[in-house]
N, C-alpha and C. Protein backbone atom coordinates (compact mmCIF):
# COMPACT_ATOMS: atom_id res chain seq x y z
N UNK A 1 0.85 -1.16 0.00
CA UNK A 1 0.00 0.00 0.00
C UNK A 1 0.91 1.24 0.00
N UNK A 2 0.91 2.23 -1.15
CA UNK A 2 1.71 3.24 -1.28
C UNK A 2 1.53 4.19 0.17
N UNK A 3 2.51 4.87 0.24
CA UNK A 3 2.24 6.07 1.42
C UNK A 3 2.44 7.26 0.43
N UNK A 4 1.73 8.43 0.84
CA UNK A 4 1.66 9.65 -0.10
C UNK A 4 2.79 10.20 0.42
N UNK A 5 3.23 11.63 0.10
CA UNK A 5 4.33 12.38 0.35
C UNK A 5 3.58 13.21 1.58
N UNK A 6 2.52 13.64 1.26
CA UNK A 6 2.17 13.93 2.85
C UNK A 6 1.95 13.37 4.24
N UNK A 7 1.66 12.26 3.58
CA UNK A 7 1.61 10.93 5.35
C UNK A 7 3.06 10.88 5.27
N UNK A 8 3.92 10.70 5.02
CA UNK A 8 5.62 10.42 5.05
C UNK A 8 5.83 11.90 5.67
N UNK A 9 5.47 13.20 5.03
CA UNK A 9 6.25 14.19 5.75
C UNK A 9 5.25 14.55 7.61
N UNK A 10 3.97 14.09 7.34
CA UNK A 10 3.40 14.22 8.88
C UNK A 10 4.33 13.09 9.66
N UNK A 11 4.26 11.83 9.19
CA UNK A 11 4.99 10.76 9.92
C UNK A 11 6.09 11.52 10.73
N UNK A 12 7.18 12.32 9.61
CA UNK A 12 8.27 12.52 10.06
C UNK A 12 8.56 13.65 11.26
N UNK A 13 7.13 14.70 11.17
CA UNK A 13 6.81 15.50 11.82
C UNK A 13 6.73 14.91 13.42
N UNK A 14 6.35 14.27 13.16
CA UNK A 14 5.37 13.92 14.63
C UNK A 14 6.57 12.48 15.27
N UNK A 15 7.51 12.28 14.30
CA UNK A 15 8.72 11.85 15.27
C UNK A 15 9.56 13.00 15.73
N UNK A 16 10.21 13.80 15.00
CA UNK A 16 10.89 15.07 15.54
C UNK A 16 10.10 15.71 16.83
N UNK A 17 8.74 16.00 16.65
CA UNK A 17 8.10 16.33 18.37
C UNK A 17 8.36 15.81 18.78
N UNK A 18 8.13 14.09 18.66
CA UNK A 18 8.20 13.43 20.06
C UNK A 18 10.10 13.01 20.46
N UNK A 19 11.10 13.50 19.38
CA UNK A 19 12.06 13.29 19.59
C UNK A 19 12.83 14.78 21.00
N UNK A 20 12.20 15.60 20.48
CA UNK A 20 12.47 17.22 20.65
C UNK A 20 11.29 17.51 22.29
N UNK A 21 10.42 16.69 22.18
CA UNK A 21 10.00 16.65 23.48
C UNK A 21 10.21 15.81 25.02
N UNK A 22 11.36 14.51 24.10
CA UNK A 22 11.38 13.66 24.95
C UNK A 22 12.31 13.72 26.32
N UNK A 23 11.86 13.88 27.25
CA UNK A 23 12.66 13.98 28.74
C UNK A 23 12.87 12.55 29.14
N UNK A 24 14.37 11.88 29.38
CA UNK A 24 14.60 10.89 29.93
C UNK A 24 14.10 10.52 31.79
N UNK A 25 13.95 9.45 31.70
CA UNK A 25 13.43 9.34 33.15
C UNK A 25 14.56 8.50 33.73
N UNK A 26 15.19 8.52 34.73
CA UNK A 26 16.24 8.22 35.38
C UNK A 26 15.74 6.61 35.70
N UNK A 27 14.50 6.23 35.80
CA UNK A 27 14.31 4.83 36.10
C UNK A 27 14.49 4.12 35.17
N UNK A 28 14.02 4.39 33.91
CA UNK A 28 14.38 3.86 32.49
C UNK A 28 16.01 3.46 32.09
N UNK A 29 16.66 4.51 32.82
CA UNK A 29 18.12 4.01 32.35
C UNK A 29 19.30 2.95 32.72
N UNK A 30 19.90 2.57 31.73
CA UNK A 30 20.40 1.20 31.92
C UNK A 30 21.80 1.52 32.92
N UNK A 31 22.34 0.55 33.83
CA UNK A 31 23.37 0.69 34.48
C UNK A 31 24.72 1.05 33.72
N UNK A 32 25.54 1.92 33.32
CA UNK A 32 26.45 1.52 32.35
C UNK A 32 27.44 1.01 32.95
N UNK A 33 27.63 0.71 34.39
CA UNK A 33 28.84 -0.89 34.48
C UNK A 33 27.83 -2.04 34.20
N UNK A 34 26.64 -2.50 34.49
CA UNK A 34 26.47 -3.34 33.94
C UNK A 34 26.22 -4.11 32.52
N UNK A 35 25.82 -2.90 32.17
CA UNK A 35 25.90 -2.85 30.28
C UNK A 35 27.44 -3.10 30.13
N UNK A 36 28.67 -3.03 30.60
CA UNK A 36 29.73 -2.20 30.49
C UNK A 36 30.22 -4.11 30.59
N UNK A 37 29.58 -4.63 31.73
CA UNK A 37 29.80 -6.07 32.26
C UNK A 37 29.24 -7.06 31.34
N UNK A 38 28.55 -6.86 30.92
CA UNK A 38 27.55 -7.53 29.77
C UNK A 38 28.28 -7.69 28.51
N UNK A 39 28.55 -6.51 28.37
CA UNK A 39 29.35 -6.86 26.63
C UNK A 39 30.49 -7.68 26.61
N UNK A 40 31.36 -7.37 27.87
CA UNK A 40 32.45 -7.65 27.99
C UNK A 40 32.45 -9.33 28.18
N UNK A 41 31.47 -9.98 28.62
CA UNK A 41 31.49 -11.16 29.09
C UNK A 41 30.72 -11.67 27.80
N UNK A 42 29.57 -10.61 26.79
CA UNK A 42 29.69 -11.56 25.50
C UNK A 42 30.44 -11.90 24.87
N UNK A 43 31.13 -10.64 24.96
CA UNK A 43 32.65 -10.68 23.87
C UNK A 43 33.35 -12.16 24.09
N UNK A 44 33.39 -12.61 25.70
CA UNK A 44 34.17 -13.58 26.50
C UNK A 44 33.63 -14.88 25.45
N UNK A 45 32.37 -14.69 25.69
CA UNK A 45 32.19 -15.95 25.36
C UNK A 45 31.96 -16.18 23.75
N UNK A 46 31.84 -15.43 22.64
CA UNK A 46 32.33 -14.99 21.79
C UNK A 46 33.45 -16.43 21.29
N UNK A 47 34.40 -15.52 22.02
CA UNK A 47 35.70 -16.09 21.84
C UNK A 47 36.09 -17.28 22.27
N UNK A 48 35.68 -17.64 23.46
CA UNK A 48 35.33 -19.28 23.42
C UNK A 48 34.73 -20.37 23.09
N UNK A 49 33.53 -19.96 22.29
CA UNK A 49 32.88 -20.31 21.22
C UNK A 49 33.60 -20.81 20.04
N UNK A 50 34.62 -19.48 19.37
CA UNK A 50 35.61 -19.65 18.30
C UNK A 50 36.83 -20.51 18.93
N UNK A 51 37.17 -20.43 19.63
CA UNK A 51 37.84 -21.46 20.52
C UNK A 51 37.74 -22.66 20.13
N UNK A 52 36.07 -23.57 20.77
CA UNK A 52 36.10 -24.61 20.95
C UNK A 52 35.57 -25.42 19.14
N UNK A 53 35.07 -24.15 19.03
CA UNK A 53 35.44 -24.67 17.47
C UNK A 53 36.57 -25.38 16.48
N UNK A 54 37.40 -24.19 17.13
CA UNK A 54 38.89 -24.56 16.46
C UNK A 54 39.29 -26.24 17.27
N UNK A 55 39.03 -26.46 18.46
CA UNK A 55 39.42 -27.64 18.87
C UNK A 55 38.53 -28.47 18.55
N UNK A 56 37.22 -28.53 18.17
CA UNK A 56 36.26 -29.52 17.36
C UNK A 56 37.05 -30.03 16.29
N UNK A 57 37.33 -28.59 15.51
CA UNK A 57 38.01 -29.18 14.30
C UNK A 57 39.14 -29.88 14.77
N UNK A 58 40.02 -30.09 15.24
CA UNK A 58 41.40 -30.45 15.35
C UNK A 58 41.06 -31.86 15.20
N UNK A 59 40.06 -31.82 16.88
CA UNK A 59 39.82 -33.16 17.34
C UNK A 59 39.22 -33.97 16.04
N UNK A 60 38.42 -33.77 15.38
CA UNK A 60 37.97 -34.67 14.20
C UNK A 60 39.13 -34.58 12.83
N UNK A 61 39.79 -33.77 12.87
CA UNK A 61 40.68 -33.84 12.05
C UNK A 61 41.97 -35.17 12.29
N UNK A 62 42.44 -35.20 13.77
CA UNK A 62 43.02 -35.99 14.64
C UNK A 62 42.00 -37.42 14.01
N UNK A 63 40.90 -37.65 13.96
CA UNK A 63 40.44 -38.98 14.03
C UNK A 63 39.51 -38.81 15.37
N UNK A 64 39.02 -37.91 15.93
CA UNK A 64 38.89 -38.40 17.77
C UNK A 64 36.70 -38.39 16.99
N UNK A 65 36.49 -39.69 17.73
CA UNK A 65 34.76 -39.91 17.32
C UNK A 65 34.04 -38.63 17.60
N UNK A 66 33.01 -38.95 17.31
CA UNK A 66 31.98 -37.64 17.62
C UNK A 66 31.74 -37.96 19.27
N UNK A 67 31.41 -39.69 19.56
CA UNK A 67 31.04 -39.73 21.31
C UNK A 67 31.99 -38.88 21.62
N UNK A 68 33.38 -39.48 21.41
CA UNK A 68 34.29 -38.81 22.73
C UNK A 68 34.35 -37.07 22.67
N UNK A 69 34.14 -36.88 21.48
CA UNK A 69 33.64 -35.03 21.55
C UNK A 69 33.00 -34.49 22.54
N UNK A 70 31.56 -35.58 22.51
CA UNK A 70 30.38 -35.11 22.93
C UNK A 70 30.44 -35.59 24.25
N UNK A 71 31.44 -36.41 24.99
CA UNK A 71 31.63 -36.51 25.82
C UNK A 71 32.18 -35.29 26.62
N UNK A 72 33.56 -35.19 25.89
CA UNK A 72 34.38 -33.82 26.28
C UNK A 72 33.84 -32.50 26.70
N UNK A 73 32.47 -32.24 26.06
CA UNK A 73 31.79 -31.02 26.02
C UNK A 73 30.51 -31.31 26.56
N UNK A 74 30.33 -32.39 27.21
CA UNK A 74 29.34 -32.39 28.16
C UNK A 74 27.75 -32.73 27.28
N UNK A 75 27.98 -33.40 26.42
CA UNK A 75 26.58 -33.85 25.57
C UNK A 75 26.74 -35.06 25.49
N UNK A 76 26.12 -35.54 24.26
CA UNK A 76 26.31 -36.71 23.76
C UNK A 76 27.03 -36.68 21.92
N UNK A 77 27.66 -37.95 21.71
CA UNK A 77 28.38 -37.60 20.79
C UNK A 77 27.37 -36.77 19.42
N UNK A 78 26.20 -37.70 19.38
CA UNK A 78 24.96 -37.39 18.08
C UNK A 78 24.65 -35.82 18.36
N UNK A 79 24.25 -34.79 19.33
CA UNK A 79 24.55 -34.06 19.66
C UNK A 79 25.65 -32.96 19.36
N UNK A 80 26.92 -33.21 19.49
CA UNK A 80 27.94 -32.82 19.57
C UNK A 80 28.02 -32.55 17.54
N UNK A 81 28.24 -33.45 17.05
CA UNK A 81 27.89 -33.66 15.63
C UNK A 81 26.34 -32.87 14.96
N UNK A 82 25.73 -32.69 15.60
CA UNK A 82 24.21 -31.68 15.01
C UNK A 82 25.08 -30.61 15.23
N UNK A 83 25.80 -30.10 16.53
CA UNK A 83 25.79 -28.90 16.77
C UNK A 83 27.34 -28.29 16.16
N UNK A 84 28.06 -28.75 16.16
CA UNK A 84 29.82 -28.49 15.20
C UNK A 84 29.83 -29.49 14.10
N UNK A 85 28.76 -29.86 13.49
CA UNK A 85 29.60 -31.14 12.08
C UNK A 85 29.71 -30.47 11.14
N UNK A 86 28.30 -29.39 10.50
CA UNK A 86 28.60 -28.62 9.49
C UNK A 86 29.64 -27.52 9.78
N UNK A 87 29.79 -27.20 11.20
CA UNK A 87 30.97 -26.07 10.71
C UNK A 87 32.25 -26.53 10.81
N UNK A 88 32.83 -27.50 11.52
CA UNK A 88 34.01 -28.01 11.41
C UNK A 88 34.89 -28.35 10.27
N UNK A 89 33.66 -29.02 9.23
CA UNK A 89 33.93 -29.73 7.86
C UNK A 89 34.77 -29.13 6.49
């Protein structure tokens, strides 16, 4: 459904008010050490993610089964193989 050039320029109107009127409320706002704690520990795990990847691959490169993978990482081997087979390969 087309929008006219006048519903697009009211649209845009009536965000600028409510941009130009908006007063933050101090309860609304996020902690920034904990935001600050948050990223930092995605980032963490991020990288151990790419990590255990790289040792998926090794390990199947090595010959080592999918059980004993899925052992290693706390699953089961069939498991272990759904969740790293296509990306290891």
């Amino acid at each position: 459904m087309p929008r006219t050039v006048e519903k697009i320029l009211q649209h845009a109107d009536e965000l600028a008010a409510r941009f130009e009127d908006y007063e933050p409320n101090p309860d609304d706002e996020l902690d920034a050490n904990a935001v600050t704690a948050l990223r930092a520990a995605v980032a963490e795990r991020s990288e151990a993610e790419r990590h255990l990847l790289d040792a998926v691959r090794s390990a199947r490169e090595s010959g080592m089964p999918w059980s004993a993978i899925g052992s290693l990482v706390g699953t089961s081997g069939e498991a272990a193989r759904q969740r790293y087979g296509n990306k290891v390969a």
